[in-house]
Protein backbone atom coordinates (compact mmCIF):
# COMPACT_ATOMS: atom_id res chain seq x y z
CA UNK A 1 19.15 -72.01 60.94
CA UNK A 2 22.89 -71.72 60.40
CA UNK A 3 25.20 -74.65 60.60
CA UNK A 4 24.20 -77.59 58.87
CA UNK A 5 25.92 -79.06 55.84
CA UNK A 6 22.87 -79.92 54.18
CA UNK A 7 19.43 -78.26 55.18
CA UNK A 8 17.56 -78.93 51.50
CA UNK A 9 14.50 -80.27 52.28
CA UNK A 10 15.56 -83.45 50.83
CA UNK A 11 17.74 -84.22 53.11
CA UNK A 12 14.83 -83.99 55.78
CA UNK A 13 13.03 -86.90 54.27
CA UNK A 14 13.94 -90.77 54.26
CA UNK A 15 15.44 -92.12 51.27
CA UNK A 16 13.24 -94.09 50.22
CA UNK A 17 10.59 -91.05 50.59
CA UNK A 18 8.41 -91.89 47.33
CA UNK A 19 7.30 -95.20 49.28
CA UNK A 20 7.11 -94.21 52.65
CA UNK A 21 4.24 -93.06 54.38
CA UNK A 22 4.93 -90.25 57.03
CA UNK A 23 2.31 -88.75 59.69
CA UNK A 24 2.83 -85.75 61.00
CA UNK A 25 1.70 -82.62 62.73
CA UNK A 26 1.45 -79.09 60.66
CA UNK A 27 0.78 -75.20 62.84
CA UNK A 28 -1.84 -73.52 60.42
CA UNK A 29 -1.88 -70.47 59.96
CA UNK A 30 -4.78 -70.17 58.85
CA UNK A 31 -7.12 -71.48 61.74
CA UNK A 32 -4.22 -70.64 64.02
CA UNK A 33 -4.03 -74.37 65.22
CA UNK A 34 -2.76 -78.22 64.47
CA UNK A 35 -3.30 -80.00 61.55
CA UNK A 36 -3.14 -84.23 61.48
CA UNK A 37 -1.14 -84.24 57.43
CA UNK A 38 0.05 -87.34 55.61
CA UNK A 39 3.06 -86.63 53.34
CA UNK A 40 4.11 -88.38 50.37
CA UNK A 41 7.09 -87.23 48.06
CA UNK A 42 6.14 -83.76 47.33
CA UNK A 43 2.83 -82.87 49.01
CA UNK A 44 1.13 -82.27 52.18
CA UNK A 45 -1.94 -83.80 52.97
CA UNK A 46 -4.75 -82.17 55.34
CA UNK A 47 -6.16 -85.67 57.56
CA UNK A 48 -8.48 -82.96 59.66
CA UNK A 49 -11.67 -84.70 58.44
CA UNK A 50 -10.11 -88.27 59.55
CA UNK A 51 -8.72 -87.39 62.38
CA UNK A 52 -8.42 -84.19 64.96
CA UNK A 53 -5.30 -85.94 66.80
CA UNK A 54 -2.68 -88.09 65.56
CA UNK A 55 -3.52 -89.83 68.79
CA UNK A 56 -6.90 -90.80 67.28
CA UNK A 57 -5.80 -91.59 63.80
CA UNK A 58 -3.67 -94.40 64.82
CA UNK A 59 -6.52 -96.15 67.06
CA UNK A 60 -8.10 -96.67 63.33
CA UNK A 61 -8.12 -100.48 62.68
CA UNK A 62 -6.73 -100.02 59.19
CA UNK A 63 -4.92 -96.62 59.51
CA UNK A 64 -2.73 -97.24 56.34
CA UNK A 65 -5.32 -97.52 54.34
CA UNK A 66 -7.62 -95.39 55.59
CA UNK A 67 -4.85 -92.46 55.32
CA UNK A 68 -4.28 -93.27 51.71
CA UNK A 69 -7.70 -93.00 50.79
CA UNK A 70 -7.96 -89.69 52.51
CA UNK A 71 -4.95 -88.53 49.97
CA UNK A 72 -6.99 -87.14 47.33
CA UNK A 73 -6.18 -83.54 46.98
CA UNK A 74 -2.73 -82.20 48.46
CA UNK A 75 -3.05 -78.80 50.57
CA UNK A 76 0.33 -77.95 51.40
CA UNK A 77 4.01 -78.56 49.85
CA UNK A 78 6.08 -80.56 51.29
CA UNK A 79 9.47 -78.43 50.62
CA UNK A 80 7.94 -75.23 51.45
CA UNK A 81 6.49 -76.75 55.02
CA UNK A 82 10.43 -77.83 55.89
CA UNK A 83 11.58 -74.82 54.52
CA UNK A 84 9.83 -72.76 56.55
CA UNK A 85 10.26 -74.93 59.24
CA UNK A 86 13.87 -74.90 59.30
CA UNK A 87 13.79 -71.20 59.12
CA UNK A 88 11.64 -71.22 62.20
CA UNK A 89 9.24 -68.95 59.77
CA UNK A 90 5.82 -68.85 61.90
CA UNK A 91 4.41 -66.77 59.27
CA UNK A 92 4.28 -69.43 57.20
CA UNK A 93 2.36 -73.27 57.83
CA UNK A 94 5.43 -75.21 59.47
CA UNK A 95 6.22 -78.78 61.42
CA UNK A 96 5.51 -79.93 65.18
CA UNK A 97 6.34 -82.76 66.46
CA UNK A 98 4.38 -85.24 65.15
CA UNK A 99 2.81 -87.08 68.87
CA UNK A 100 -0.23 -84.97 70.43
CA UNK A 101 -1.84 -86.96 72.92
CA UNK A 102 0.51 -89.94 73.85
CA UNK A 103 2.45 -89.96 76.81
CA UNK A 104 6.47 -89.75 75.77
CA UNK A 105 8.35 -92.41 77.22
CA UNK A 106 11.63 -93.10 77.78
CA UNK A 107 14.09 -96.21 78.15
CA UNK A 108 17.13 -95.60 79.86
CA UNK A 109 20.90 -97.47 80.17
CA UNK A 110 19.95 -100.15 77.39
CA UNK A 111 23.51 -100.43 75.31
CA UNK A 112 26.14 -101.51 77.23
CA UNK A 113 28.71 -98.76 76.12
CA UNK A 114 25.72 -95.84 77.38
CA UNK A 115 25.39 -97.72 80.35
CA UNK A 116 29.28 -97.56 81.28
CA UNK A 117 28.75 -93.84 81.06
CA UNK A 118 25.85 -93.44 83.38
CA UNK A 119 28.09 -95.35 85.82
CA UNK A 120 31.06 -92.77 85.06
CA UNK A 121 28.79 -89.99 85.65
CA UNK A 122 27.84 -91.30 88.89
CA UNK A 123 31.00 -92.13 89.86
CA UNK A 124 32.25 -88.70 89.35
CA UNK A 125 28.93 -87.02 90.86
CA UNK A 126 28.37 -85.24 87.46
CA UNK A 127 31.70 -83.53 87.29
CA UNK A 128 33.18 -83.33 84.09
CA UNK A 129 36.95 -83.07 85.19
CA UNK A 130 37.08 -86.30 86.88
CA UNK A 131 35.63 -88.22 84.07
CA UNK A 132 38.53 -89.14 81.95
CA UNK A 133 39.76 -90.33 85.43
CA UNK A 134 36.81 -92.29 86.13
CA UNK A 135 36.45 -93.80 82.61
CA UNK A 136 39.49 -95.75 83.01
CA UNK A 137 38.87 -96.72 86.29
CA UNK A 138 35.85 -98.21 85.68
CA UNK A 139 36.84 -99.25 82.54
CA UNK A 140 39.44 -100.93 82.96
CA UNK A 141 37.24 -103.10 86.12
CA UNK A 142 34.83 -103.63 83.18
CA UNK A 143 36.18 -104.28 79.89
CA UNK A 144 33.96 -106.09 77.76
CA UNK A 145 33.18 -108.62 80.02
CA UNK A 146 29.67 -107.84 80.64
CA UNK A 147 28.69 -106.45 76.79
CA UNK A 148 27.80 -109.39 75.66
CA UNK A 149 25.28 -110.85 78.88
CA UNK A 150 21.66 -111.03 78.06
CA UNK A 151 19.86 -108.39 80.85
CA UNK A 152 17.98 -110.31 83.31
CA UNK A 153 20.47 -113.93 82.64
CA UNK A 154 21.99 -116.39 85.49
CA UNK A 155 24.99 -115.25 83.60
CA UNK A 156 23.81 -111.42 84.87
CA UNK A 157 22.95 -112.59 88.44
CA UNK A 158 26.71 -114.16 88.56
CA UNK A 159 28.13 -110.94 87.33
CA UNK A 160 26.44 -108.51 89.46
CA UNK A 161 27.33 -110.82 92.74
CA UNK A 162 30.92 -109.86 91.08
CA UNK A 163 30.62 -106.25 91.22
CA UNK A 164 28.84 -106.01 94.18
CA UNK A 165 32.17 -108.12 95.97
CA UNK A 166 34.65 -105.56 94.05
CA UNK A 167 32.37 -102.67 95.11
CA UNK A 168 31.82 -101.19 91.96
CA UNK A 169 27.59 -102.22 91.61
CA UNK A 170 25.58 -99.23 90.49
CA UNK A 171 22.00 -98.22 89.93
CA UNK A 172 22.84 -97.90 86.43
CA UNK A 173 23.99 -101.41 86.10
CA UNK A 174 20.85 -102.78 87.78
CA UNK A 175 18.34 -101.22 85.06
CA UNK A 176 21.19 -102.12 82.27
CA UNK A 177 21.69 -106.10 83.23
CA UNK A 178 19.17 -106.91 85.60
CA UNK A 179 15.64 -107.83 85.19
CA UNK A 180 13.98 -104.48 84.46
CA UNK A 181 14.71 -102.00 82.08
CA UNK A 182 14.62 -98.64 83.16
CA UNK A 183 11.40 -96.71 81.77
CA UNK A 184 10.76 -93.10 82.78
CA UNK A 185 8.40 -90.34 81.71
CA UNK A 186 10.46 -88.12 79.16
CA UNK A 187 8.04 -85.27 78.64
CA UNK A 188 4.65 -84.09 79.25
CA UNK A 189 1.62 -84.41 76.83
CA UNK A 190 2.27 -81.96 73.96
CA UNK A 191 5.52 -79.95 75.45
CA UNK A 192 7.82 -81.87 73.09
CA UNK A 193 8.99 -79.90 70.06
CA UNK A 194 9.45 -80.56 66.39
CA UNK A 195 12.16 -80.15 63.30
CA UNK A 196 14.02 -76.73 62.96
CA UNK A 197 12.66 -75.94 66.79
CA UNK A 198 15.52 -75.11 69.40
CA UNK A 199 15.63 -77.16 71.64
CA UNK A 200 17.01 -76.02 75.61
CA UNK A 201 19.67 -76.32 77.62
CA UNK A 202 19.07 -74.83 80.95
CA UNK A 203 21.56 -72.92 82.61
CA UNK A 204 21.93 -74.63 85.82
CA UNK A 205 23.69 -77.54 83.39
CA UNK A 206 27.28 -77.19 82.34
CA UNK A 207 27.86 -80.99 81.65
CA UNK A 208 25.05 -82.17 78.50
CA UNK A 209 24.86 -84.16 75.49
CA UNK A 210 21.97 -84.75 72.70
CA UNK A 211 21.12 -88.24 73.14
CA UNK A 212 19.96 -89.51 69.07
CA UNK A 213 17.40 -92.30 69.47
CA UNK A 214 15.11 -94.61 67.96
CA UNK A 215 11.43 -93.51 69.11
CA UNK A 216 8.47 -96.36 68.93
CA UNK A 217 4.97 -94.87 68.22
CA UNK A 218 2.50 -97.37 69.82
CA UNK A 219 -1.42 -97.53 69.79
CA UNK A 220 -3.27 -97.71 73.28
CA UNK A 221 -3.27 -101.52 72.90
CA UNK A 222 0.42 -101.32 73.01
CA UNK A 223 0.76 -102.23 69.15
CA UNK A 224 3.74 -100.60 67.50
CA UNK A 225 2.11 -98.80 64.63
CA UNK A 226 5.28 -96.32 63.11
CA UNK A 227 8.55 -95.01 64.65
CA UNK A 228 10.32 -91.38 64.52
CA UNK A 229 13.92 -90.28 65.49
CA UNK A 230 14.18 -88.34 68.81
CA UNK A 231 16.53 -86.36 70.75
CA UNK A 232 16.45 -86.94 74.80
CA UNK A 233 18.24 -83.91 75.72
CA UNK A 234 20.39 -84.91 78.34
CA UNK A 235 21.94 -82.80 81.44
CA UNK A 236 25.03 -85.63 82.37
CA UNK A 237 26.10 -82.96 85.64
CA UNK A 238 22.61 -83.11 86.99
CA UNK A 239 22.01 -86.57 87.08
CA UNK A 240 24.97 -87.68 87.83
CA UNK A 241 25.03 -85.55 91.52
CA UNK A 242 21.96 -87.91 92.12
CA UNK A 243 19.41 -90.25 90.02
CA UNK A 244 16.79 -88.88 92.18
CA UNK A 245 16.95 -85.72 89.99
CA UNK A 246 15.92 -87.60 86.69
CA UNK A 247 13.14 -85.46 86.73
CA UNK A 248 15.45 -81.87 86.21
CA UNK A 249 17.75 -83.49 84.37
CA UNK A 250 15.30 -84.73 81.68
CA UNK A 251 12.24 -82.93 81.34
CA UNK A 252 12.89 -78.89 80.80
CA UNK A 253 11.44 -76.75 78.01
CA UNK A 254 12.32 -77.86 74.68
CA UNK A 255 14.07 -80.84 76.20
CA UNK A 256 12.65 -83.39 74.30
CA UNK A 257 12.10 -83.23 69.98
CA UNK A 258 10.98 -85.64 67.43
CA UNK A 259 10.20 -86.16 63.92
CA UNK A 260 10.24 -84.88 62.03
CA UNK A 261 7.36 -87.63 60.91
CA UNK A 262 6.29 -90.87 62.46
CA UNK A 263 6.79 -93.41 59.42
CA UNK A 264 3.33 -95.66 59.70
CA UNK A 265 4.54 -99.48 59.34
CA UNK A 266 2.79 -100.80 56.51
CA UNK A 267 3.90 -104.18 55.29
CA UNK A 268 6.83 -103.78 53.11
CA UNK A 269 8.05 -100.84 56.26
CA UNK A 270 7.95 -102.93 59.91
CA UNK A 271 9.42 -102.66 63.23
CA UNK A 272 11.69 -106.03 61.70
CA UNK A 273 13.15 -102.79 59.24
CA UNK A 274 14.45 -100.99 62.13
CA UNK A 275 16.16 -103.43 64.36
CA UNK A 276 19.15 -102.80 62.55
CA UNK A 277 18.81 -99.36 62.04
CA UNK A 278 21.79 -96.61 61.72
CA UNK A 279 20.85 -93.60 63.41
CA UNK A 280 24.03 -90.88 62.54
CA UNK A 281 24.31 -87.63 64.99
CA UNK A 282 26.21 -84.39 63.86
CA UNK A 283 26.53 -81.55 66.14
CA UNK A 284 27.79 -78.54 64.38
CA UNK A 285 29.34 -75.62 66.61
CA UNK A 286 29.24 -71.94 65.90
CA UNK A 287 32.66 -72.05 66.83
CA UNK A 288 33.56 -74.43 63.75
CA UNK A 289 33.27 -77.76 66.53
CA UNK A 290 32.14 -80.71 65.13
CA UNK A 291 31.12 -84.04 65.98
CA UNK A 292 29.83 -86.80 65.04
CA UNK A 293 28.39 -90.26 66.40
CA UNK A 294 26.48 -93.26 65.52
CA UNK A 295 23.51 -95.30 67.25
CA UNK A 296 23.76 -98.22 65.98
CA UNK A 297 20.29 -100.41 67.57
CA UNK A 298 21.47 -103.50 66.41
CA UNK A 299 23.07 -103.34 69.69
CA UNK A 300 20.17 -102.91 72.00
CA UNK A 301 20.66 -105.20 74.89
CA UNK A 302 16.71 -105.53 75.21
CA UNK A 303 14.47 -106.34 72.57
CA UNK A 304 11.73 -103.67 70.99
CA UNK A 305 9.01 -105.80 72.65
CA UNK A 306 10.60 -106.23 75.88
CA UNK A 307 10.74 -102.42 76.39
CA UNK A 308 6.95 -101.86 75.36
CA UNK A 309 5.53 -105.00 77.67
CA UNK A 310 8.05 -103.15 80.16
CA UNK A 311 5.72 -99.80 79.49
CA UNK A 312 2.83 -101.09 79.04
CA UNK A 313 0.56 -103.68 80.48
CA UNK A 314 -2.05 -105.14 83.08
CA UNK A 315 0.49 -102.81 85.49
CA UNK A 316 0.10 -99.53 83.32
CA UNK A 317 -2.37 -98.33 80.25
CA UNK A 318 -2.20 -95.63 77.81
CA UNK A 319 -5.25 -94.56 76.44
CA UNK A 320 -3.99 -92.13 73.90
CA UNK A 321 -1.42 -94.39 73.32
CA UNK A 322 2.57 -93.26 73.80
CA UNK A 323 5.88 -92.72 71.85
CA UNK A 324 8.86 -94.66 74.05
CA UNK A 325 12.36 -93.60 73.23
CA UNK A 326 14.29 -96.59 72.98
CA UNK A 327 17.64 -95.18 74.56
CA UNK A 328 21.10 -94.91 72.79
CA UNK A 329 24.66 -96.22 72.52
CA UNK A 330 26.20 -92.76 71.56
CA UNK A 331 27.98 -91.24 74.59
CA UNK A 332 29.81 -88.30 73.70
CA UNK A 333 33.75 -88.56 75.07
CA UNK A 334 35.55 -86.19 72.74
CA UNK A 335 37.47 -83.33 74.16
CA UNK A 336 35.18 -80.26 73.08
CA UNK A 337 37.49 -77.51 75.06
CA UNK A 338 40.14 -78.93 77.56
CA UNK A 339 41.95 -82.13 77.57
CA UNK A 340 39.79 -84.55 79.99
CA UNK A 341 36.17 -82.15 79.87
CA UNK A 342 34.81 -84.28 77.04
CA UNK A 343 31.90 -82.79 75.31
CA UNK A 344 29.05 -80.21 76.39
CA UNK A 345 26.79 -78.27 74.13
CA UNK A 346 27.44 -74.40 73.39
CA UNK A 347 24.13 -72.43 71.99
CA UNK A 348 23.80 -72.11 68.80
CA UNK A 349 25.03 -75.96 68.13
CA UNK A 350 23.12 -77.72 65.17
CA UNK A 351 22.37 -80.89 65.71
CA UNK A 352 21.32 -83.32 63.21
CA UNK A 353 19.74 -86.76 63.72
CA UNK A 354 19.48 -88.49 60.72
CA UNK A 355 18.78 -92.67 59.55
CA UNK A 356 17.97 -94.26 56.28
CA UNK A 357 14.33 -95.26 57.06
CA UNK A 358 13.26 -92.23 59.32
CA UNK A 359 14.80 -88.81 57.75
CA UNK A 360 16.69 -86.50 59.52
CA UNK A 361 15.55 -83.93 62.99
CA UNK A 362 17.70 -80.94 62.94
CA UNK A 363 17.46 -78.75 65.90
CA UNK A 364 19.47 -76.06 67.33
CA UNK A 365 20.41 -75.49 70.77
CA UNK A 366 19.22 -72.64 72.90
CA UNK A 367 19.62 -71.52 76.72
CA UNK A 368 16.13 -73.04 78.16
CA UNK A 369 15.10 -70.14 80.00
CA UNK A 370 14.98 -68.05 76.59
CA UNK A 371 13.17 -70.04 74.49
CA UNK A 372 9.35 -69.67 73.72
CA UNK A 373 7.52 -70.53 76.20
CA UNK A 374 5.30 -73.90 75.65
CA UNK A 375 1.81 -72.10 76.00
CA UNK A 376 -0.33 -74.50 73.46
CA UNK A 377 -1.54 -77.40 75.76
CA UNK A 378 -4.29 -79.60 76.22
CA UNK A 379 -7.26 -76.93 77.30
CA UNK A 380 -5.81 -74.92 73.80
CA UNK A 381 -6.33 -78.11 71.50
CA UNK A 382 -9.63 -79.05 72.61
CA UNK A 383 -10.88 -75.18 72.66
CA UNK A 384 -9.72 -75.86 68.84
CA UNK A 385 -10.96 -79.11 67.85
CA UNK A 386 -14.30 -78.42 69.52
CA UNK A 387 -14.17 -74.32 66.98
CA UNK A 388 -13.33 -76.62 63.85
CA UNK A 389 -15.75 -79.34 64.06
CA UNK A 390 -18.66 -76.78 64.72
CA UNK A 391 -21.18 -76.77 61.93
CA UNK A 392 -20.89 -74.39 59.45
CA UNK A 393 -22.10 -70.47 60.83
CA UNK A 394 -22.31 -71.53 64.09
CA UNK A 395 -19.53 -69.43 65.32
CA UNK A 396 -20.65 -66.86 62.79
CA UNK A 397 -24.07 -66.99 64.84
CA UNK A 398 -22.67 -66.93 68.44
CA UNK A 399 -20.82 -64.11 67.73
């Protein structure tokens, strides 16, 4: 992978990496299927006698602990798993994203500044020209009056009865200051990819953005057990012709990455540790483009337990529990090519996702339709778990 400042494996893990305890997902190459590992500093731990799924491993009662007693003899190497994963080496034992069997969630339009930019896309019916145009417009109706209302306040009733009288009320603003926060299924079960994967950008799109976000991990009782750093690839032109087309706008083939490890909460690591969390973006061009942004979730207009009692509840369960994406403030505006076109991916951009607590995702973009196709799904894993938890000679027997 070509681009990145910094792709030392390193730089792939938090800072505080000697302390933290990371869950992920490892492709052997050896049984030709997914491993549950636990990493720690330098070494790669195989969890397949815990736990066949990640899915399963966090339904333990005392997961923490029960992972670090199952740390007893490392397997792998932590710098030559990200190595080879950033090379995209399948030869060698390399990273998937770290979910199996939760559902992956998504919450949509809750920062204020993303929010004015779903309207603009709207507005504009996802073209790019007209949204310099637009941004003022609706910017200037806006301002800041409205970035500082509690979603779901009188003082949001009041202002939507104000936008609705200057005509300027939008979907968008419903799901950002009304009662409900918008939640939406990001990706199916298993499609979503991991770090040094390419992620797509299909070629009906000519208007798209990464979107850098927080991502809760949560148990099937809705408990928040670790969180990861995501990327909700996002096609701006498609949904904003129509919201109705959520569906092609997020959820394509490669659309959706995390990790590159779900950091388990463990007393002196909680969900408290993230509510102010930095989450930095860098998209690096071929052509020598760069950009940067900042997520900054200290100014999430909903709170982390709003959006999961939003998800789940008597009104919807997750057996296998879920990851929910917890939406972002970047918006890209910066002129990538001509004055007023703002930003739009070319392939071959690197994109980086990094924050203190949760290490850094680093992906590169590639046209959708070209990628590798996602082939390993839920029929695949079982066919495996059931081959590896056969006694010993069985197969040997059958065959």
């Amino acid at each position: 992978m070509n681009g990145s400042r910094d792709l030392s494996p390193s730089a792939v893990l938090p800072e505080d990496a000697g302390s933290a305890l990371l869950i992920g997902r490892v492709w052997d190459v050896e049984t030709s299927g997914p491993r549950v590992v636990a990493v720690q500093g330098g070494d790669v731990y195989d969890l397949q006698p815990l736990a066949g799924t990640v899915s399963e491993l966090l339904e333990r009662p005392d997961v923490v602990a029960d992972v670090r007693a199952a740390m007893t003899r490392p397997r792998w190497s932590t710098p030559e798993i990200i190595k080879a994963s950033l090379a995209r080496d399948t030869a060698r034992p390399y990273l998937l994203a770290p979910v199996d069997l939760q559902v992956v969630k998504a919450c949509g339009v809750t920062f204020v500044d993303s929010m004015i930019e779903r309207v603009i896309e709207e507005r504009c019916g996802g073209d790019a020209s007209r949204a310099r145009q637009t941004r003022e417009l609706v910017s200037t109706a806006l301002g800041g009056s409205i970035a500082s209302i509690r979603p779901g306040s009188p003082e949001a009733a009041e202002a939507k009865k104000v936008l609705i009288a200057e005509g300027l009320w939008s979907q968008y603003l419903e799901v950002g200051i009304g009662p409900d926060p918008e939640v939406f299924t990001k990706a199916p079960v298993l499609a979503s990819v991991g770090l040094g994967a390419q992620v797509g950008i299909p070629s009906f799109s000519h208007w798209n953005n990464p979107e850098p976000e927080l991502v809760m991990v949560a148990a099937s009782d809705g408990s928040v057990v670790g969180a990861t750093l995501g990327n909700d690839v996002n096609l701006r032109d498609v949904e904003g012709r129509s919201a109705l087309l959520l569906g092609k706008a997020k959820d394509n083939n490669a659309s959706s990455a995390l990790g590159p490890f779900i950091r388990l909460f463990d007393g002196a690591f909680t969900l408290d540790t993230l509510r102010d969390e930095e989450i930095l973006l860098r998209v690096e061009g071929a052509d020598g483009y760069v950009l940067e942004g900042r997520n900054s979730v200290a100014r999430i207009s909903r709170p982390f337990e709003e959006l999961v009692a939003a998800t789940r509840g008597r009104h919807h369960q997750y057996p296998d529990g879920f990851a929910l994406f917890t939406g972002t403030l970047f918006a890209p505006t910066q002129d990538r090519d001509e004055p007023g076109q703002g930003f739009t991916h070319k392939m071959g951009d690197t994109v980086t996702i990094r924050s203190r607590h949760l290490g850094a995702l680093i992906n590169q973009v590639g046209p959708a339709e070209e990628l590798p196709e996602w082939q390993f799904g839920l029929r695949q894993l079982f066919e495996y778990l059931h081959h590896q938890r056969e006694p010993a000679g069985s197969a040997a027997a059958r065959r």
